[in-house]
N, C-alpha and C. Protein backbone atom coordinates (compact mmCIF):
# COMPACT_ATOMS: atom_id res chain seq x y z
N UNK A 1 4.78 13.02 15.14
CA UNK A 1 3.87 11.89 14.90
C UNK A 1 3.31 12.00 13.49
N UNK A 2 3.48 10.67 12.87
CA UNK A 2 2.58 10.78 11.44
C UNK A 2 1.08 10.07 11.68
N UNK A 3 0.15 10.20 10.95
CA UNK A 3 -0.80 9.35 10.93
C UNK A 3 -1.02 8.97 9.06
N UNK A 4 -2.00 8.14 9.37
CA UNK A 4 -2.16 7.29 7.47
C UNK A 4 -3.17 6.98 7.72
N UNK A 5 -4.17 7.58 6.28
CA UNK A 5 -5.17 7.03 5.95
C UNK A 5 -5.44 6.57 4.97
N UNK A 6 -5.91 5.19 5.06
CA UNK A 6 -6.39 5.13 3.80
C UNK A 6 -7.18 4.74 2.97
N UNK A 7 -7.65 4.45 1.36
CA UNK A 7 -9.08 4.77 1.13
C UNK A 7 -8.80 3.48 0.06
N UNK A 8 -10.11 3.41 -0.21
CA UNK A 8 -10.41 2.74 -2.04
C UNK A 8 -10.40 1.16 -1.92
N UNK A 9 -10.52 0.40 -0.85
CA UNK A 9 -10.39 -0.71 -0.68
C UNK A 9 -12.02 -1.29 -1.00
N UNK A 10 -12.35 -2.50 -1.38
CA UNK A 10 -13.64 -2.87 -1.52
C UNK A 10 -13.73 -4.29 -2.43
N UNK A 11 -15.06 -4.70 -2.65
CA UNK A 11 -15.11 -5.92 -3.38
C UNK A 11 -15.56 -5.49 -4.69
N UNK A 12 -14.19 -6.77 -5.61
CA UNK A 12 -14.31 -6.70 -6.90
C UNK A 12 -14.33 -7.96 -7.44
N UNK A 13 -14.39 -8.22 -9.01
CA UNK A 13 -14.74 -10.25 -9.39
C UNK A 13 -13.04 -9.60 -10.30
N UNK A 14 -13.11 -10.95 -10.14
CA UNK A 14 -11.61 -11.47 -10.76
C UNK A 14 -11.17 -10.89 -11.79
N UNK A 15 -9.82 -10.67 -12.25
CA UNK A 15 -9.87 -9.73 -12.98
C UNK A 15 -9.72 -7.94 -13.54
N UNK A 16 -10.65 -8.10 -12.12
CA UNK A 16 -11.01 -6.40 -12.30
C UNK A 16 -9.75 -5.78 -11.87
N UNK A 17 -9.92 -4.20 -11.08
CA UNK A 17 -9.15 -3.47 -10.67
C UNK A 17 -10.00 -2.57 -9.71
N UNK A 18 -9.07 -2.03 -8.75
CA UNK A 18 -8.92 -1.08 -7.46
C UNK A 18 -7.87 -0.13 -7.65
N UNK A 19 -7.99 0.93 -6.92
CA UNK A 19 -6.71 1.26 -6.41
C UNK A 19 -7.06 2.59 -5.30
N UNK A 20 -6.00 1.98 -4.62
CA UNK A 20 -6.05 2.29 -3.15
C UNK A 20 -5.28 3.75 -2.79
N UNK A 21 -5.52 4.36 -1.68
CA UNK A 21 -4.96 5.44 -1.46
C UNK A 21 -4.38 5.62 -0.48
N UNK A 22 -2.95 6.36 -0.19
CA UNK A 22 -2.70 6.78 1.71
C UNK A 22 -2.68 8.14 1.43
N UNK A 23 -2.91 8.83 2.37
CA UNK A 23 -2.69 9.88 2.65
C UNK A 23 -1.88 9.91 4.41
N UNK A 24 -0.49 10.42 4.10
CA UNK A 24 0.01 10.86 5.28
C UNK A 24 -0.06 11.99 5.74
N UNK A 25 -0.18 12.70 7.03
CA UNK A 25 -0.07 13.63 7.63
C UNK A 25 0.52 13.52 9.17
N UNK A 26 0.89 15.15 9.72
CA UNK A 26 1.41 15.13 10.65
C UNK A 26 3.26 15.69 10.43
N UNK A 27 4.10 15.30 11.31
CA UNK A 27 5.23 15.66 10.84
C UNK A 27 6.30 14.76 10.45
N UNK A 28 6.27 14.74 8.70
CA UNK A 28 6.83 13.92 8.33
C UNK A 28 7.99 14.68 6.99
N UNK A 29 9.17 13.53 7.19
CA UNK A 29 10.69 13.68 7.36
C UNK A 29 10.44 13.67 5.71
N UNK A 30 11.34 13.99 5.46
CA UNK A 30 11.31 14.22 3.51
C UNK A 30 11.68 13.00 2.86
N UNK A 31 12.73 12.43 3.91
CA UNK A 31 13.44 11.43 3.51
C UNK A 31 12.54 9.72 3.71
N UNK A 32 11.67 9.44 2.82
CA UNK A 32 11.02 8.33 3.96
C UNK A 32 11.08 7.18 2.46
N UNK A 33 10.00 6.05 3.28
CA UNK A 33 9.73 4.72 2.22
C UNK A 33 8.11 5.07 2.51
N UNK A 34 7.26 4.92 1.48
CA UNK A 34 6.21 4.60 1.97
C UNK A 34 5.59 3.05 0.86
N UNK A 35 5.00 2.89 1.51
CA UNK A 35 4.12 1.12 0.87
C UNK A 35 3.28 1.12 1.48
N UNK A 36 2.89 -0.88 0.99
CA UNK A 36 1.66 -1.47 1.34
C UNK A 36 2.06 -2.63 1.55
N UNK A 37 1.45 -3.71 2.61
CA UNK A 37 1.74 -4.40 2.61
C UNK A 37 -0.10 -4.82 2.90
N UNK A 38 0.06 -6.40 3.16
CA UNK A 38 -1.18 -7.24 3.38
C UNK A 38 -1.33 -8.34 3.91
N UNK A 39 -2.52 -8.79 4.49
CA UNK A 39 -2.32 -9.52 5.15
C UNK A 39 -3.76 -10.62 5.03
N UNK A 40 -4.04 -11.59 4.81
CA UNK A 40 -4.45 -12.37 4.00
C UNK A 40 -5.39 -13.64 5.65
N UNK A 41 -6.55 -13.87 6.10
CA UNK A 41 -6.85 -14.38 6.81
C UNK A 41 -6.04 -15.78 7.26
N UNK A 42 -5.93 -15.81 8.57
CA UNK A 42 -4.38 -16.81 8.92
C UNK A 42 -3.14 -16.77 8.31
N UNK A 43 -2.64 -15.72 7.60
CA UNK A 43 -1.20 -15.96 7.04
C UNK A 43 -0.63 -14.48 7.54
N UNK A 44 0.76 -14.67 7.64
CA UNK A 44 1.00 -13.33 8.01
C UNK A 44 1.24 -12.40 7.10
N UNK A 45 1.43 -11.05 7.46
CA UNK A 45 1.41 -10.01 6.64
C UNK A 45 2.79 -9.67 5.92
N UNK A 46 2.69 -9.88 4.55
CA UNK A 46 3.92 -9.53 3.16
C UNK A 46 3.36 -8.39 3.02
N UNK A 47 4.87 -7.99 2.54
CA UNK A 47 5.28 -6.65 1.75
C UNK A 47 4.53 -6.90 0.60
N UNK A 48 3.85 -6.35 0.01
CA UNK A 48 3.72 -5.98 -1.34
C UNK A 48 3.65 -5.24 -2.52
N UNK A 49 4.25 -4.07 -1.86
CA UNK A 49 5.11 -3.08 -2.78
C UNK A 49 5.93 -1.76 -2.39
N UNK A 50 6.65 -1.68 -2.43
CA UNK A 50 6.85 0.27 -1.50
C UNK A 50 7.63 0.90 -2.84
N UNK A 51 7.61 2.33 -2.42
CA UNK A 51 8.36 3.18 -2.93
C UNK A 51 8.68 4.24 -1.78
N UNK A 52 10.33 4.60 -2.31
CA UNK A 52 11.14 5.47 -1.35
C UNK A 52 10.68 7.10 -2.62
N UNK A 53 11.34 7.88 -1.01
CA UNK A 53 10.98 9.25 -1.58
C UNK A 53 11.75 9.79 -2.76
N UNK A 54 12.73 9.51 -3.72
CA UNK A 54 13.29 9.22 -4.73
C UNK A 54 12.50 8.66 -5.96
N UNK A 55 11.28 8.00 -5.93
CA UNK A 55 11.03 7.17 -7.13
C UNK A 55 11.06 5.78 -6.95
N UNK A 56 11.96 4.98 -6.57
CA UNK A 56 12.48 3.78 -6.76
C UNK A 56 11.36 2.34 -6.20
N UNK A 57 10.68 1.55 -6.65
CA UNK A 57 9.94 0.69 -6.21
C UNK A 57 10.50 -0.63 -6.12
N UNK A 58 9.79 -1.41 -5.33
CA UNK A 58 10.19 -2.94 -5.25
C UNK A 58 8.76 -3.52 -5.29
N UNK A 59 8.61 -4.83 -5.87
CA UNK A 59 7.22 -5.76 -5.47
C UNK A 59 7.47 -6.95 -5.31
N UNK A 60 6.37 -7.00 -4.43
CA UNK A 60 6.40 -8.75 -4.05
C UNK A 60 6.11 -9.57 -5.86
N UNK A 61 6.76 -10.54 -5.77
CA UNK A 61 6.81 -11.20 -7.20
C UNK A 61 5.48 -11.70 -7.69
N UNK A 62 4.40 -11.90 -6.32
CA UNK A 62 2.74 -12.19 -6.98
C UNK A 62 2.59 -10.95 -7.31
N UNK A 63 2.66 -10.10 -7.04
CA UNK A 63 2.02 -8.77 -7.73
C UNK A 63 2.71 -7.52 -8.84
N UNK A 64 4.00 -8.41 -9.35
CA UNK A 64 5.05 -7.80 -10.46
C UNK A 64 3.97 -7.98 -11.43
N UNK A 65 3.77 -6.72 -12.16
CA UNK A 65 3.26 -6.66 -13.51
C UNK A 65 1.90 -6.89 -13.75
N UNK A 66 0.85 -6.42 -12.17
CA UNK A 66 -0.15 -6.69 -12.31
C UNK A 66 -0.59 -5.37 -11.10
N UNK A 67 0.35 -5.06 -10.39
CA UNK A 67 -0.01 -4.17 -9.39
C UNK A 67 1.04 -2.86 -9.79
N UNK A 68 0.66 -1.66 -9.67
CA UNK A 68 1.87 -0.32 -10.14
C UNK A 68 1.52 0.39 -8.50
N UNK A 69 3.08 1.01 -7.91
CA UNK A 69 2.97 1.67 -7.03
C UNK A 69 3.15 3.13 -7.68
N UNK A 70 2.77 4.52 -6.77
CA UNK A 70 3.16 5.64 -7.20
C UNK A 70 2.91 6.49 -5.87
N UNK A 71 3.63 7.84 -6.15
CA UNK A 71 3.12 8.68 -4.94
C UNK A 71 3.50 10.17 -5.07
N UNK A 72 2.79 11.25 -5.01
CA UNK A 72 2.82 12.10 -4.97
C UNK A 72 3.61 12.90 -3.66
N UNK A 73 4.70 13.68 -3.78
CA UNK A 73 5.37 13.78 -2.49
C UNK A 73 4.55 15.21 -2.08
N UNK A 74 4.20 15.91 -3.44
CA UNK A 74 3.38 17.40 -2.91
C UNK A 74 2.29 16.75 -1.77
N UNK A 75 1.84 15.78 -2.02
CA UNK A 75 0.78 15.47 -1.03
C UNK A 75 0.57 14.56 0.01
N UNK A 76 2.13 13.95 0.01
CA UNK A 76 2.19 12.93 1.01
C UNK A 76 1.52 11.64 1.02
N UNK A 77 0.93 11.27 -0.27
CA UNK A 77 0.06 10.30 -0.65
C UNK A 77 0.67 9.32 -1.34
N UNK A 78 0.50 8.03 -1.13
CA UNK A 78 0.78 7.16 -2.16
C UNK A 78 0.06 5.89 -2.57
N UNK A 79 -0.37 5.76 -3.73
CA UNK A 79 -1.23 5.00 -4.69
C UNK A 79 -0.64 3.58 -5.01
N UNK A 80 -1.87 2.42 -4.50
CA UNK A 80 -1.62 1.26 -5.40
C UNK A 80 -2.24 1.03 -6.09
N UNK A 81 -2.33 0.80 -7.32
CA UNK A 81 -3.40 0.47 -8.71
C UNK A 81 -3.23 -1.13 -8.58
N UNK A 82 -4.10 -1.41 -8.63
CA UNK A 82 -4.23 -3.34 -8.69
C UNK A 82 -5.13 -3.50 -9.91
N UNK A 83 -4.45 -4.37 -10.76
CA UNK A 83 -4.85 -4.48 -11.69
C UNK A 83 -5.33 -6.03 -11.94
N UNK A 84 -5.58 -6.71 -12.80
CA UNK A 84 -5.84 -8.46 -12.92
C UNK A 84 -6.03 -8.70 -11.49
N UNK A 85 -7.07 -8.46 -11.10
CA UNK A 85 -6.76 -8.78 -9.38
C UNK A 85 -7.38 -10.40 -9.52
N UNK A 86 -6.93 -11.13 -8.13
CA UNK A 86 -6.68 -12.48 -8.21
C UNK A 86 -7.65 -12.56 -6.69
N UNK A 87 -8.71 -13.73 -6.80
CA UNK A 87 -8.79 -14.05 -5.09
C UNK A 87 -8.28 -13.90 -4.25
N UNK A 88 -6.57 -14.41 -4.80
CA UNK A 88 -6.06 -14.55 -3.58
C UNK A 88 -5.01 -13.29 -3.29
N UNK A 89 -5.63 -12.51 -3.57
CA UNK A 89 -5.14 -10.83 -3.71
C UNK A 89 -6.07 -10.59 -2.43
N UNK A 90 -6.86 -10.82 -1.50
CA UNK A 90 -8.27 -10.85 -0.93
C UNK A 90 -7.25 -10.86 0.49
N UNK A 91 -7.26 -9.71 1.05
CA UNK A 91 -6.37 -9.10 2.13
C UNK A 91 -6.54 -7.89 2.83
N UNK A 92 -6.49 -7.76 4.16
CA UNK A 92 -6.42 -6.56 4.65
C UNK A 92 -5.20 -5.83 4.05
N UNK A 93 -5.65 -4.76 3.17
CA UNK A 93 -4.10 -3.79 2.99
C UNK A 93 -3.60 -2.73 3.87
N UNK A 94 -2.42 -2.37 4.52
CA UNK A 94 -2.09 -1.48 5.22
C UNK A 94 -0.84 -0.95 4.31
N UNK A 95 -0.89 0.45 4.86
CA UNK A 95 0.01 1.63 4.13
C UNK A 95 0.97 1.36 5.31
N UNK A 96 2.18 1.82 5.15
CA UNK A 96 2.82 2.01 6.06
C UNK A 96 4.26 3.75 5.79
N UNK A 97 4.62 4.21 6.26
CA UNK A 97 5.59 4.71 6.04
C UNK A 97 6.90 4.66 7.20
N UNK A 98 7.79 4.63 6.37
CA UNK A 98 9.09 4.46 7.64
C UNK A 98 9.71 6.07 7.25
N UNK A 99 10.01 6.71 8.39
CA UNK A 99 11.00 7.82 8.38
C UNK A 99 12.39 8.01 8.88
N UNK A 100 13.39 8.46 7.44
CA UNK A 100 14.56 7.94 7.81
C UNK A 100 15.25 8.91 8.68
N UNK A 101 14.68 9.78 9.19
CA UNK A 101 15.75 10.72 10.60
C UNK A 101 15.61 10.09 11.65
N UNK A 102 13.90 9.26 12.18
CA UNK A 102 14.60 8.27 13.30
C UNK A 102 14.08 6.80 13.05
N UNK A 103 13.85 6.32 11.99
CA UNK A 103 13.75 4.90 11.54
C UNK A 103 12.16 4.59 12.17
N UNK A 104 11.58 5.47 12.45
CA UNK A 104 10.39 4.69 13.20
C UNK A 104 9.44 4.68 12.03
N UNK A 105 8.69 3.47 12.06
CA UNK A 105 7.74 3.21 11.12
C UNK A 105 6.14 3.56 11.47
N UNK A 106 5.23 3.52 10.38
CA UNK A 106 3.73 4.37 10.96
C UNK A 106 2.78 3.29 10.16
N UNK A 107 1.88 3.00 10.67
CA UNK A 107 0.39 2.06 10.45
C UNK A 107 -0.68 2.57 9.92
N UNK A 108 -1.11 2.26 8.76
CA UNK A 108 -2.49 2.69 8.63
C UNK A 108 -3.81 1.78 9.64
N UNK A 109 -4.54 2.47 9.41
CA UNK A 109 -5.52 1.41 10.06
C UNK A 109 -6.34 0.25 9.35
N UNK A 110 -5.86 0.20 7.56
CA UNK A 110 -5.89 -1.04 7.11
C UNK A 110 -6.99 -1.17 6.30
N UNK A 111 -7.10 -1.13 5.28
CA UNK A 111 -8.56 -1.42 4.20
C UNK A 111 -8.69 -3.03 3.58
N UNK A 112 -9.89 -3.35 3.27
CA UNK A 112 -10.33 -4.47 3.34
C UNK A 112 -10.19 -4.74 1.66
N UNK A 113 -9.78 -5.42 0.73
CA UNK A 113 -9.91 -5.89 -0.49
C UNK A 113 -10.35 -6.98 -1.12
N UNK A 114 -11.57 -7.32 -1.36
CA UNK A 114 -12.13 -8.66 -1.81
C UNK A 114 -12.28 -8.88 -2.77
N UNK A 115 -12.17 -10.24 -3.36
CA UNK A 115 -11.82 -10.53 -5.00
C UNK A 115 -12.25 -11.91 -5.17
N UNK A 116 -13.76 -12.01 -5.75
CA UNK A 116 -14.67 -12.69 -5.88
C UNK A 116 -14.22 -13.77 -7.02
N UNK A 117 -14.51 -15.00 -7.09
CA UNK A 117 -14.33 -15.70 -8.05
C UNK A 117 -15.20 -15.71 -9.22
């Protein structure tokens, strides 16, 4: 079982910047993806960025060149820096990690990000 926590979520005015934290623990596979995704009041929840245990990232195209993923594998942690943040950046964020020995995926319990006009 893995668990995820994670931190740094809060209200900011337009513009500004956050950045968020997971920390995984428990027993987890070397081989994994970890991200963030969000989820925005009545709309459903997008991907909005991951990185695999290799390096390699993807982002949702609202948040190319305004949001950087990263992650430390010594610590099982991985970082979103939000940068120019936008209102409509204003989302529950959840970490997630998938592990590739049996594909099962893991939930954070979700931080709150608000972004004031």
């Amino acid at each position: 079982q893995v668990h995820l926590v994670e931190s740094g979520g809060g209200l900011v005015q337009a513009g500004g910047s956050l950045r968020l934290s997971c920390a995984a623990s428990g027993n987890i596979f070397s081989i994994n993806d970890m991200g963030w995704y969000r989820q925005a009041p009545e709309k459903q929840r997008e991907l909005v960025a991951v990185i695999s245990s290799d390096g390699s990232t993807n982002y949702a195209d609202s948040v190319k060149g305004r949001f950087a993923i990263s992650r430390d594998n010594a610590k099982n942690t991985v970082y979103l820096q939000m940068n120019s943040l936008k209102p409509e950046d204003t989302a529950v964020y959840y970490c997630y990690l998938v592990s590739y020995d049996s594909y099962t995926e893991y939930w954070g319990q979700g931080t709150k990000v608000t972004v004031s006009s």
